[in-house]
N, C-alpha and C. Protein backbone atom coordinates (compact mmCIF):
# COMPACT_ATOMS: atom_id res chain seq x y z
N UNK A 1 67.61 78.59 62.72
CA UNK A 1 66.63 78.04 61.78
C UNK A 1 66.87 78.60 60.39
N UNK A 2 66.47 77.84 59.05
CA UNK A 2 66.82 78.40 57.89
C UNK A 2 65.29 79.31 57.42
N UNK A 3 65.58 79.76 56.53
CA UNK A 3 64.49 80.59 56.29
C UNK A 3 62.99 79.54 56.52
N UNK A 4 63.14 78.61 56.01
CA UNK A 4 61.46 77.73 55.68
C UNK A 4 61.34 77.13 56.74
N UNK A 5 61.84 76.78 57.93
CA UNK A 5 62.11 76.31 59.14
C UNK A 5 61.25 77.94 59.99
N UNK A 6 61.86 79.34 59.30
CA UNK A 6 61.07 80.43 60.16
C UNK A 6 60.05 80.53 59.59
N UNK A 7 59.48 80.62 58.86
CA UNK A 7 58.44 80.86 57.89
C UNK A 7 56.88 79.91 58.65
N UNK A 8 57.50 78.41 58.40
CA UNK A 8 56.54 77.65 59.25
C UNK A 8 56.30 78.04 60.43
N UNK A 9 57.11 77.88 61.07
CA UNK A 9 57.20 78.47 62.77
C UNK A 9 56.51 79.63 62.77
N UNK A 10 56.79 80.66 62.44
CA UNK A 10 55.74 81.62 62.69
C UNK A 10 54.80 81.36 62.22
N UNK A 11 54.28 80.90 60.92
CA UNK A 11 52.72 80.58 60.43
C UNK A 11 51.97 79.55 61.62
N UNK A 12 52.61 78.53 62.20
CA UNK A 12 52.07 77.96 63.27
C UNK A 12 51.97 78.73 64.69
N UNK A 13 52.70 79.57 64.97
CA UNK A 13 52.86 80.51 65.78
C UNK A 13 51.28 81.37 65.70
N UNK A 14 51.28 82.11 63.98
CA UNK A 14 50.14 82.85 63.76
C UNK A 14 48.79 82.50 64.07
N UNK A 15 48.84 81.13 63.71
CA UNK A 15 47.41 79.98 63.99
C UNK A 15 47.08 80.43 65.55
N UNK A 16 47.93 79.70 66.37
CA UNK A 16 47.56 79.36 67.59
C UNK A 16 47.30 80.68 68.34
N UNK A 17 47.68 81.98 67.57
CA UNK A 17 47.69 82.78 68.29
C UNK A 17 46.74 83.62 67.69
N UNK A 18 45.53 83.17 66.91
CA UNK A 18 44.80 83.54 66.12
C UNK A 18 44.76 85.11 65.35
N UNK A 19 45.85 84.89 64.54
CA UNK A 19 46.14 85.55 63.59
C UNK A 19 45.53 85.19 62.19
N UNK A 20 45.50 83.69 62.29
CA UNK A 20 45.49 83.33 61.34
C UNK A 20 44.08 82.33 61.14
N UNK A 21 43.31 82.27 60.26
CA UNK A 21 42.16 81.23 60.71
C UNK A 21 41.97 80.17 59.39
N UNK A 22 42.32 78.68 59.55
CA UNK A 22 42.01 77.77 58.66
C UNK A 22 42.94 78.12 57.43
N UNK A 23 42.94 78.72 56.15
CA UNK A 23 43.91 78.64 55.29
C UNK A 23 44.39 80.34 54.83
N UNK A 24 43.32 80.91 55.86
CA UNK A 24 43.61 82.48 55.18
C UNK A 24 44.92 83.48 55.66
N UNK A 25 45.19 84.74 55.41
CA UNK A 25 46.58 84.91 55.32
C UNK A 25 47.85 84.40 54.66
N UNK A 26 48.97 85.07 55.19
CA UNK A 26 50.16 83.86 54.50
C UNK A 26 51.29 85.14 54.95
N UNK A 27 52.56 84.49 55.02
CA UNK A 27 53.71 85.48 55.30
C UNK A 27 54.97 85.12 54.46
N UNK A 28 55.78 86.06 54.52
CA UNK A 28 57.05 85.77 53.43
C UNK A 28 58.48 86.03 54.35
N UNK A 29 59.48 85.93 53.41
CA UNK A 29 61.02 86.21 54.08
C UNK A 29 61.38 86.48 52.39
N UNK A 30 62.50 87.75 52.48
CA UNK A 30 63.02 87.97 51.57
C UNK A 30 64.77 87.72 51.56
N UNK A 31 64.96 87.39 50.68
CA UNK A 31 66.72 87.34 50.84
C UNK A 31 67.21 87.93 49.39
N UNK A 32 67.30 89.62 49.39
CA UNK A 32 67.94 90.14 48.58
C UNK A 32 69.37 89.64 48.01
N UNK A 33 70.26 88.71 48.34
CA UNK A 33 71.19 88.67 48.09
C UNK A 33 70.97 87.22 46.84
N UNK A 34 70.06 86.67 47.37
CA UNK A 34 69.41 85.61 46.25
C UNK A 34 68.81 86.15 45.46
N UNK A 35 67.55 86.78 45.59
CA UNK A 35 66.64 86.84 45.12
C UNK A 35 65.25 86.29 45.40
N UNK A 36 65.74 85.29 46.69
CA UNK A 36 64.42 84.15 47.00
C UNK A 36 63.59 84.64 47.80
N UNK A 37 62.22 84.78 47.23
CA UNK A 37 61.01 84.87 48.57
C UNK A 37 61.04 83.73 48.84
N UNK A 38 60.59 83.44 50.48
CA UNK A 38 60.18 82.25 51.01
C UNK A 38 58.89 82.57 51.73
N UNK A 39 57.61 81.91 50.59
CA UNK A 39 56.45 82.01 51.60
C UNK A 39 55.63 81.12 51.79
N UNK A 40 54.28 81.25 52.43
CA UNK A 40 53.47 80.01 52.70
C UNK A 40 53.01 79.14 51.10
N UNK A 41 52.45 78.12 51.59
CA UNK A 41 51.66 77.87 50.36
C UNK A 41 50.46 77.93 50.30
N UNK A 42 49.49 78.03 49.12
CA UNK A 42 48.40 78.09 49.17
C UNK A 42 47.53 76.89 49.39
N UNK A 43 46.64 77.01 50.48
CA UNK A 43 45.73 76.00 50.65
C UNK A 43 46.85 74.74 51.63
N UNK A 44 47.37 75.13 52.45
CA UNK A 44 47.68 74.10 53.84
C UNK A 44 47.26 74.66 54.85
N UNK A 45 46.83 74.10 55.49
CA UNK A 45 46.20 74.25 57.02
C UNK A 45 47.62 74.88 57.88
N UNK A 46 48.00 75.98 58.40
CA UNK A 46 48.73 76.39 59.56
C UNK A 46 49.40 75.60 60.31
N UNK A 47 48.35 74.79 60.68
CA UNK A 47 48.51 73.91 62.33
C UNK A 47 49.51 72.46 61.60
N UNK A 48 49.03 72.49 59.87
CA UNK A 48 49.68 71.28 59.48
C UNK A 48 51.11 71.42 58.72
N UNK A 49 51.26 72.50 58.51
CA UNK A 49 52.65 73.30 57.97
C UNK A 49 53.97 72.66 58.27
N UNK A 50 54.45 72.11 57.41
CA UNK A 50 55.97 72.09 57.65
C UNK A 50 56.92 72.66 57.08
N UNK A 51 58.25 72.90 57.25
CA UNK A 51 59.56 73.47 56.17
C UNK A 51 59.07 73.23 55.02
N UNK A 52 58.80 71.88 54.49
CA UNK A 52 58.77 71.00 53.50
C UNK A 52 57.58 71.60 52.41
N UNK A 53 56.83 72.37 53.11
CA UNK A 53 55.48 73.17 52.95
C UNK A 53 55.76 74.18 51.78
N UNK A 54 57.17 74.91 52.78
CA UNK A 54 56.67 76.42 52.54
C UNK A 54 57.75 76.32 50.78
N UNK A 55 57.23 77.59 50.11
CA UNK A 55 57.31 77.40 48.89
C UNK A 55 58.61 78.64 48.23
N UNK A 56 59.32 77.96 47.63
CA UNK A 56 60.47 79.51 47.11
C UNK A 56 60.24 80.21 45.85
N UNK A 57 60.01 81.22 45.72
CA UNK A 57 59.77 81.73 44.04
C UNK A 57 60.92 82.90 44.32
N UNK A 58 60.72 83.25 42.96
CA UNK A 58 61.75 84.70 42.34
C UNK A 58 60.33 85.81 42.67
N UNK A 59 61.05 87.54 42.75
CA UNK A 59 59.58 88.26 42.75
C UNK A 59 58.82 88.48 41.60
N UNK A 60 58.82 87.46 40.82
CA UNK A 60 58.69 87.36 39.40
C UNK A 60 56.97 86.25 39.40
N UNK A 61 57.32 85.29 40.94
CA UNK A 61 56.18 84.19 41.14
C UNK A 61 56.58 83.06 40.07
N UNK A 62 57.74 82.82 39.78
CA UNK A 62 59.09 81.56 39.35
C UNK A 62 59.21 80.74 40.58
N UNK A 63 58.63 79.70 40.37
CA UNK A 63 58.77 78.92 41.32
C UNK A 63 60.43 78.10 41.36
N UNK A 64 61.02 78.33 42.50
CA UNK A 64 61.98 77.66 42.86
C UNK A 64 62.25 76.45 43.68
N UNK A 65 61.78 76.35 44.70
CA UNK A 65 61.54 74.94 45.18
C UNK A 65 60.12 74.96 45.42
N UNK A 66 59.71 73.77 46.07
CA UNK A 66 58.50 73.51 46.60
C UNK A 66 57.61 72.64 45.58
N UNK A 67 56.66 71.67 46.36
CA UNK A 67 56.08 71.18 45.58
C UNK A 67 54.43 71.34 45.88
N UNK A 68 54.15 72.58 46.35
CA UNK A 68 52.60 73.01 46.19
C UNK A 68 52.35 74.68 45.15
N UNK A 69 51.58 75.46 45.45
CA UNK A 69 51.67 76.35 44.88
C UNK A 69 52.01 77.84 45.89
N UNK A 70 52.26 78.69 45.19
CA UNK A 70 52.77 79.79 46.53
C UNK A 70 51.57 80.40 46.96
N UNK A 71 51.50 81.28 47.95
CA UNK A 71 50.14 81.72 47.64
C UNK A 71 49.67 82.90 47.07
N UNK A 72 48.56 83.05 46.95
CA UNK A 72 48.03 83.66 45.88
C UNK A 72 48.18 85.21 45.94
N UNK A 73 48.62 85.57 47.13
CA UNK A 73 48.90 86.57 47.38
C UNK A 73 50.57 87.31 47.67
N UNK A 74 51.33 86.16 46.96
CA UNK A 74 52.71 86.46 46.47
C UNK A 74 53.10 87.19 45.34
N UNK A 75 52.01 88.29 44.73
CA UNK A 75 52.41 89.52 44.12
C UNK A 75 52.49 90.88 45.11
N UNK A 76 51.59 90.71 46.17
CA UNK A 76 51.49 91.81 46.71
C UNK A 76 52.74 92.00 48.02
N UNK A 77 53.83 90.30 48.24
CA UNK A 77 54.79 90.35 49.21
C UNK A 77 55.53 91.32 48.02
N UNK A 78 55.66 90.40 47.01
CA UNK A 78 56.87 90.94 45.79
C UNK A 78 57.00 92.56 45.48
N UNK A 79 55.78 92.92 45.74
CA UNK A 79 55.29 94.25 45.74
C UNK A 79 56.11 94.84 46.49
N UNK A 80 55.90 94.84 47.85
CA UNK A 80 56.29 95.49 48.88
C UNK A 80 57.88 95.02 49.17
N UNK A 81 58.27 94.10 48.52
CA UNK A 81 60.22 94.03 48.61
C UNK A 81 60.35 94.83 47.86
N UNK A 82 60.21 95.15 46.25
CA UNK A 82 60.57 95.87 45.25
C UNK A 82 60.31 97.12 45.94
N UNK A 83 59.19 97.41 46.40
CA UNK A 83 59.51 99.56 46.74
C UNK A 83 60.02 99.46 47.73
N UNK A 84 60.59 98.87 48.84
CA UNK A 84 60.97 98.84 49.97
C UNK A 84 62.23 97.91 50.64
N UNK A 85 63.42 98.19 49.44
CA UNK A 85 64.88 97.16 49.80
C UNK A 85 65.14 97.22 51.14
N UNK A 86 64.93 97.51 51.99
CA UNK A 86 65.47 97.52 53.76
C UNK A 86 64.41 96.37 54.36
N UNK A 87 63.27 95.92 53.56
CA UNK A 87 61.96 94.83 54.17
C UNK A 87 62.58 93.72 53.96
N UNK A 88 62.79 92.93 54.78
CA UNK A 88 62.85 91.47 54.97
C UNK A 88 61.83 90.10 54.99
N UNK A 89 60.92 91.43 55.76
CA UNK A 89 59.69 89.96 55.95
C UNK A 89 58.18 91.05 55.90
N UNK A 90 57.33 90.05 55.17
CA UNK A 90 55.67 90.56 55.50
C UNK A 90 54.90 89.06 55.94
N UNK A 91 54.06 90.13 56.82
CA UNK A 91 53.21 89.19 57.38
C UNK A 91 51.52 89.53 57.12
N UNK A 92 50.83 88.52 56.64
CA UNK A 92 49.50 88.81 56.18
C UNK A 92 48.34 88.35 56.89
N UNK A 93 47.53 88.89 57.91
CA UNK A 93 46.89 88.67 59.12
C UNK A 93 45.07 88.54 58.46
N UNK A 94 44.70 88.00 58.65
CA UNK A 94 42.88 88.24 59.16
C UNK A 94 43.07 88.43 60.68
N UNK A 95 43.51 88.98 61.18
CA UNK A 95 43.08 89.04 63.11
C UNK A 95 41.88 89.75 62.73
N UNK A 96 40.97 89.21 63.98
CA UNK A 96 39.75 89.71 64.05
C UNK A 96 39.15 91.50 64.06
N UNK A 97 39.95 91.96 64.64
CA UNK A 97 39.89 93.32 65.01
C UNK A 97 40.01 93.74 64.46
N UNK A 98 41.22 94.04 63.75
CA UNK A 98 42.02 94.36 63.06
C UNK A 98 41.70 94.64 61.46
N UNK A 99 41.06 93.37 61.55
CA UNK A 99 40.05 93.18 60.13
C UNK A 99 38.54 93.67 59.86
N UNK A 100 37.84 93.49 61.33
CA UNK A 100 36.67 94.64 61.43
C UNK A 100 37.13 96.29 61.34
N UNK A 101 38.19 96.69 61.36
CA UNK A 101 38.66 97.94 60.68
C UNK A 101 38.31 97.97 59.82
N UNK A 102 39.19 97.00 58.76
CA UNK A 102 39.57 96.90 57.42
C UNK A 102 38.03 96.69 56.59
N UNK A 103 36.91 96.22 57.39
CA UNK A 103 35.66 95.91 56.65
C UNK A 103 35.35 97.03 57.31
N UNK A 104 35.19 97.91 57.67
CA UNK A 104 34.38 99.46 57.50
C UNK A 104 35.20 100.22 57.29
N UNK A 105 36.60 99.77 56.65
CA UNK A 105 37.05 100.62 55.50
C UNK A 105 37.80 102.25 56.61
N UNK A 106 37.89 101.50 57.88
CA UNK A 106 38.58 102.89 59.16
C UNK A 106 40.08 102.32 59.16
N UNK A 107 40.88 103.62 59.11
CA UNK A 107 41.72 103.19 59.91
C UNK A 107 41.94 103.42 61.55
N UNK A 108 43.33 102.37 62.09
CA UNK A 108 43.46 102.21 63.38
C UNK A 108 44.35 103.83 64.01
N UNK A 109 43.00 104.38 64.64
CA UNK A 109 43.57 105.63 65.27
C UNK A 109 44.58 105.49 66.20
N UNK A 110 46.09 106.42 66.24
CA UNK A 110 46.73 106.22 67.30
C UNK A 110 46.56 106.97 68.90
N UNK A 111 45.89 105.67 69.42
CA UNK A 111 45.67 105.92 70.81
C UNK A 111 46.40 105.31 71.84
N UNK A 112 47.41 104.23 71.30
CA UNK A 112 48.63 103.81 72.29
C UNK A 112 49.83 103.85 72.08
N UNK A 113 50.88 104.37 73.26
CA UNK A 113 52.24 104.83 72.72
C UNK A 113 53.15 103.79 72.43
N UNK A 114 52.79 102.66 72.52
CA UNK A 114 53.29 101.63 71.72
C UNK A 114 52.96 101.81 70.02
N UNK A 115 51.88 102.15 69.30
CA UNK A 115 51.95 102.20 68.03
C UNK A 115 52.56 103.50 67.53
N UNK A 116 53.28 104.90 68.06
CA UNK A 116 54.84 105.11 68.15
C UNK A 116 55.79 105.04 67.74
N UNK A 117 55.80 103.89 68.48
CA UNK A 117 57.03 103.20 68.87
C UNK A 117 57.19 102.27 67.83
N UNK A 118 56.14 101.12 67.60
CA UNK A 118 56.38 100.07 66.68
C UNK A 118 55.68 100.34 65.65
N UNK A 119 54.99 101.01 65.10
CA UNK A 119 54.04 100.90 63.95
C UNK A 119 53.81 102.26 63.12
N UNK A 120 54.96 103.47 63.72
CA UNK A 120 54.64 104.32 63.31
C UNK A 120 53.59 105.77 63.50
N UNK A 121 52.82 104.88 64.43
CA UNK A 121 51.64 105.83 64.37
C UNK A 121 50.10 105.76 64.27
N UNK A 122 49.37 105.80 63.34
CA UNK A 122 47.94 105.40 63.25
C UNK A 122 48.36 104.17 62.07
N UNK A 123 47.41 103.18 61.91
CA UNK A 123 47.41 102.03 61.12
C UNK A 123 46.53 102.57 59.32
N UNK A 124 46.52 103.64 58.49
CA UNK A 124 45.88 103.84 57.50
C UNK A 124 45.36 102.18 57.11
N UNK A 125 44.15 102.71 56.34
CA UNK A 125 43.18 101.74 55.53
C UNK A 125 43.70 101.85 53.97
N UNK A 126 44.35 100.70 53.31
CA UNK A 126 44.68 101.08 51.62
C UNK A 126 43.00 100.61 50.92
N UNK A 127 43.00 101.44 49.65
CA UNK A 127 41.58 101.07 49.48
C UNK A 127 41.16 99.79 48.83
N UNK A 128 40.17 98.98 48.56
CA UNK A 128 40.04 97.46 48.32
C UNK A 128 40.41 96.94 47.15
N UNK A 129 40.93 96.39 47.37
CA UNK A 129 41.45 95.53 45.57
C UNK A 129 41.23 94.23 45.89
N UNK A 130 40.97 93.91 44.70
CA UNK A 130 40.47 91.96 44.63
C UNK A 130 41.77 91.09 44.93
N UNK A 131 41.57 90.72 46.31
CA UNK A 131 42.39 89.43 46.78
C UNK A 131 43.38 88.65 45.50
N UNK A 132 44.56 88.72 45.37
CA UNK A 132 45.40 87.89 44.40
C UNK A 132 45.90 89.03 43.41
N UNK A 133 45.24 89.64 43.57
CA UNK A 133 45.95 90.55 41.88
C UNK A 133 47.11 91.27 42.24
N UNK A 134 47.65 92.03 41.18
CA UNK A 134 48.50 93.23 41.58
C UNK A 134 48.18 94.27 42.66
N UNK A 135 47.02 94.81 42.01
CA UNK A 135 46.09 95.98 42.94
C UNK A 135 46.15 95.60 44.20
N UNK A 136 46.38 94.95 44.53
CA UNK A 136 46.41 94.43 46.43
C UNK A 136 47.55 95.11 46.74
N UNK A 137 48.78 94.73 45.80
CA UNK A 137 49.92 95.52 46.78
C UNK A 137 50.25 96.69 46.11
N UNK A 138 49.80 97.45 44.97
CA UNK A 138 49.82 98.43 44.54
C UNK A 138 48.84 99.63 45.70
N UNK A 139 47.95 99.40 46.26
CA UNK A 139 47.32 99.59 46.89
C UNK A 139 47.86 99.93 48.26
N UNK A 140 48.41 98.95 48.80
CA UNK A 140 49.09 99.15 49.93
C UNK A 140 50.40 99.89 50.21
N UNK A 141 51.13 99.64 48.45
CA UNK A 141 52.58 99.98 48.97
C UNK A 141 52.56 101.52 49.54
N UNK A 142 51.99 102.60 48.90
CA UNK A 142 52.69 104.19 48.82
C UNK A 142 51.84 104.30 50.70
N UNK A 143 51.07 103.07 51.30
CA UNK A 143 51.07 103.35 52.74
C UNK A 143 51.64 103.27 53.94
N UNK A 144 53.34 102.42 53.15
CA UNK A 144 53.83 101.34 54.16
C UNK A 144 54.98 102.61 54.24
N UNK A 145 55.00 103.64 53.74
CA UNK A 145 55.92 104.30 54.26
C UNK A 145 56.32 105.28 55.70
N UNK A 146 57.44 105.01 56.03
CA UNK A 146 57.36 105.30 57.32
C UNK A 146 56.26 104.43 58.66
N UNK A 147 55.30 103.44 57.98
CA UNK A 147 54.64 102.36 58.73
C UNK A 147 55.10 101.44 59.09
N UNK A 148 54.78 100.76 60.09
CA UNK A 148 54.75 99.35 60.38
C UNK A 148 54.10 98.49 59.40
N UNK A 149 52.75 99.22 58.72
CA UNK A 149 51.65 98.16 58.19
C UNK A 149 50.79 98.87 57.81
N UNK A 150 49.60 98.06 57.27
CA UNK A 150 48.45 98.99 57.22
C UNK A 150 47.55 97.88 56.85
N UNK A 151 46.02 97.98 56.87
CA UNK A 151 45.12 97.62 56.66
C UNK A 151 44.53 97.73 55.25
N UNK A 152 44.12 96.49 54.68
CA UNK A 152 43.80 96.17 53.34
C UNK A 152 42.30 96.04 53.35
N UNK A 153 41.39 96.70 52.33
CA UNK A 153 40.20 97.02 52.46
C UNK A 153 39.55 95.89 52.76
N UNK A 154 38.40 95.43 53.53
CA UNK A 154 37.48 94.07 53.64
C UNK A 154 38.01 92.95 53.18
N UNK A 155 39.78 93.00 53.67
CA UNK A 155 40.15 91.77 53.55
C UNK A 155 41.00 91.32 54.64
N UNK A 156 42.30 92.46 55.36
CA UNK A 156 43.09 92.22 56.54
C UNK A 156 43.89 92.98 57.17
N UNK A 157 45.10 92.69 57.42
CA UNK A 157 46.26 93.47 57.39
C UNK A 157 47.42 93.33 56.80
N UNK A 158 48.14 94.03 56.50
CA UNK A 158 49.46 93.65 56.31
C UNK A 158 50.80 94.31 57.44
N UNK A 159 51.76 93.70 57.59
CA UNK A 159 53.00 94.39 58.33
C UNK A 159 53.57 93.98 57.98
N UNK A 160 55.04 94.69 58.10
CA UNK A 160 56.46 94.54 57.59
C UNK A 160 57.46 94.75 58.31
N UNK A 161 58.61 94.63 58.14
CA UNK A 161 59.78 94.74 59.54
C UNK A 161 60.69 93.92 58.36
N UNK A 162 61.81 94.74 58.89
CA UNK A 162 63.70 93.92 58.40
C UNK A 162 63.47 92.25 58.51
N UNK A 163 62.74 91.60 59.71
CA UNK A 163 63.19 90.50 59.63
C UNK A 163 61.44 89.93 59.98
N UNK A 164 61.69 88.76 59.98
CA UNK A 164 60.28 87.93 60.06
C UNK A 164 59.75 88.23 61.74
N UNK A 165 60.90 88.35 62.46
CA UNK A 165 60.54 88.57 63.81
C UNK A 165 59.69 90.35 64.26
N UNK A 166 60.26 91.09 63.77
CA UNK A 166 59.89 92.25 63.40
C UNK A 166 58.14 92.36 63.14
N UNK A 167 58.35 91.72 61.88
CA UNK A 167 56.83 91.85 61.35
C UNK A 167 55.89 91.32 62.00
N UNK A 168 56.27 89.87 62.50
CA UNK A 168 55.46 89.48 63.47
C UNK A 168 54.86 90.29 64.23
N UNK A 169 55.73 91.00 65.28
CA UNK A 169 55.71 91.66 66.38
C UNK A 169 54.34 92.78 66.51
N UNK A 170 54.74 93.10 64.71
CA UNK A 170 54.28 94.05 64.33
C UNK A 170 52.41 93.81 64.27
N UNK A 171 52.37 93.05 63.29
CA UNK A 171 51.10 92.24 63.21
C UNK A 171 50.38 92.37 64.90
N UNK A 172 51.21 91.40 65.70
CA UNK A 172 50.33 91.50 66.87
C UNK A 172 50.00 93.07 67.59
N UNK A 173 51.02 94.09 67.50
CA UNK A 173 50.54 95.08 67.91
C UNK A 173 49.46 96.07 67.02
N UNK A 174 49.34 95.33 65.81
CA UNK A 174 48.00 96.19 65.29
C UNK A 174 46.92 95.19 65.31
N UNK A 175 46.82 94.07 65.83
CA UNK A 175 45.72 93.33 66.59
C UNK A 175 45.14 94.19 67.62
N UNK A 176 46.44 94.41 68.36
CA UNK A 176 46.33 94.28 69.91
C UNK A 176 45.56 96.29 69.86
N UNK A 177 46.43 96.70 69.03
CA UNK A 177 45.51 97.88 69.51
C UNK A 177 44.40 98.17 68.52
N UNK A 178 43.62 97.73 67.72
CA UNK A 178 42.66 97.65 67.49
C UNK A 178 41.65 96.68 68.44
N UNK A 179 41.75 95.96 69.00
CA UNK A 179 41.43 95.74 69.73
C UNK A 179 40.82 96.37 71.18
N UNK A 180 41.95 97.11 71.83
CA UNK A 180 41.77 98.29 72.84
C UNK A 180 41.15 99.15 72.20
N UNK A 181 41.38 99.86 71.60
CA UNK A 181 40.32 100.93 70.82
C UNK A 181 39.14 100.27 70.61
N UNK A 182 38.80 99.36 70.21
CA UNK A 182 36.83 98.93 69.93
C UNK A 182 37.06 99.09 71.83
N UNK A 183 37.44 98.58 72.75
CA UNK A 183 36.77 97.65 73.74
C UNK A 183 36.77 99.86 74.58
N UNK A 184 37.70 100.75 74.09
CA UNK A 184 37.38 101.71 74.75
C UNK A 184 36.55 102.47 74.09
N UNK A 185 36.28 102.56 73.20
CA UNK A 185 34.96 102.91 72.62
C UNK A 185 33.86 102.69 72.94
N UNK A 186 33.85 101.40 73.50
CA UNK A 186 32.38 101.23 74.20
C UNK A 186 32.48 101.42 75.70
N UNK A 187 33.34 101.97 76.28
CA UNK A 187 33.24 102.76 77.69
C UNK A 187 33.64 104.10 77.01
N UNK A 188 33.74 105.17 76.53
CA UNK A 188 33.45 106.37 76.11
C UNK A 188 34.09 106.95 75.05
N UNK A 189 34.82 108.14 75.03
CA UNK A 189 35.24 108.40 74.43
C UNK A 189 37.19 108.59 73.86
N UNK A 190 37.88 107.97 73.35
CA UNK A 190 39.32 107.55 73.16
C UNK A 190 39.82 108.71 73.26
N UNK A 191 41.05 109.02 73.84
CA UNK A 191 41.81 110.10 73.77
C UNK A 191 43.05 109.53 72.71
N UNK A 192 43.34 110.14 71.87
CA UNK A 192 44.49 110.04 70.63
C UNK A 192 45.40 110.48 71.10
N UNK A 193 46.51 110.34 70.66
CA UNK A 193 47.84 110.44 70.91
C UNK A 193 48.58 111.14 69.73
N UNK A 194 48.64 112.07 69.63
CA UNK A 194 49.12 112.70 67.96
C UNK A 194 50.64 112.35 68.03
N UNK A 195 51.46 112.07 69.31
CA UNK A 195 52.74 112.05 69.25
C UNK A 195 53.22 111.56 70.40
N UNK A 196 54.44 110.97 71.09
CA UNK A 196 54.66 110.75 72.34
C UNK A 196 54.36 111.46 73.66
N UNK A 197 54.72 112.64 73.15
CA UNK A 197 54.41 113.92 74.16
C UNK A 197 53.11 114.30 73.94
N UNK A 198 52.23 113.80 73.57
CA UNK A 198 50.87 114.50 73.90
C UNK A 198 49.66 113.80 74.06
């Protein structure tokens, strides 16, 4: 598949797998050797997404192909390519859980040895900046180090990985264990994991 061929696919992927709800979120692909982000556009429905959709800019927000607008939150992908040349792809989630973190402002404690493995560790909270601006990924970047991702104040998540598949992956495992953590919280008390061995 070419980049806007993956881009859709996973954004329809994200939908059905409720990552994603009605027009919110959005994900990117970077190709350092161009220069081209490839990300969603603003204001299409997921489920209605095609190649034809997704939109190309410079990390500048220079539109290169496409005939909608990028979305609005294509300073804060651009963000996170510029401090981070080894990132390929971000993915930008409302998952439910994940996002009730992010609105009481907690981060996702590490209590499964899968987040380790894929995510680094505990999920930090970056603090809130207004949806679209710079401050969104200024905010996030100095957290993504050594992370999978992290959580954006009362608005979502973000994750990252070399390739779009990566980030994906990624995304769902800070669903998935925010998730387990609320549901063991309300049978008692979580045991943390400071490291593999313990």
């Amino acid at each position: 598949m070419n980049p806007k061929e993956l881009v859709a696919t996973y954004a329809k992927k994200g939908f059905s797998e409720h990552l994603f709800a009605g027009t919110s979120g959005n994900l990117s692909m970077f190709d350092p050797k161009t220069g081209k982000m490839y990300i969603t556009a603003s204001g299409i429905r997921y489920e209605e997404m095609t190649a034809e959709d997704v939109m190309v800019t410079d990390l500048n927000g220079a539109v290169l192909e496409g005939r909608h607008r990028p979305s609005s939150e294509w300073r804060m992908h651009a963000a996170v390519y510029r401090a981070y040349p080894g990132l390929g792809a971000v993915v930008h989630t409302h998952s439910p859980y994940a996002t009730a973190f992010a609105v009481c402002r907690e981060p996702i404690p590490a209590a499964l040895i899968e987040m380790h493995f894929f995510l680094g560790g505990d999920i930090p909270c970056a603090p809130y900046a207004r949806p679209g601006t710079d401050a969104v990924g200024e905010s996030a970047v100095p957290l993504l180090t050594d992370k999978g991702g992290c959580l954006l104040a009362n608005h979502g998540v973000l994750a990252v990985g070399k390739d779009l598949q990566e980030a994906y992956l990624r995304a769902e495992y800070i669903e998935d264990a925010a998730k387990i953590y609320s549901l063991a919280k309300g049978i008692g008390q979580p045991v943390l994991l400071n490291g593999l061995d313990s």
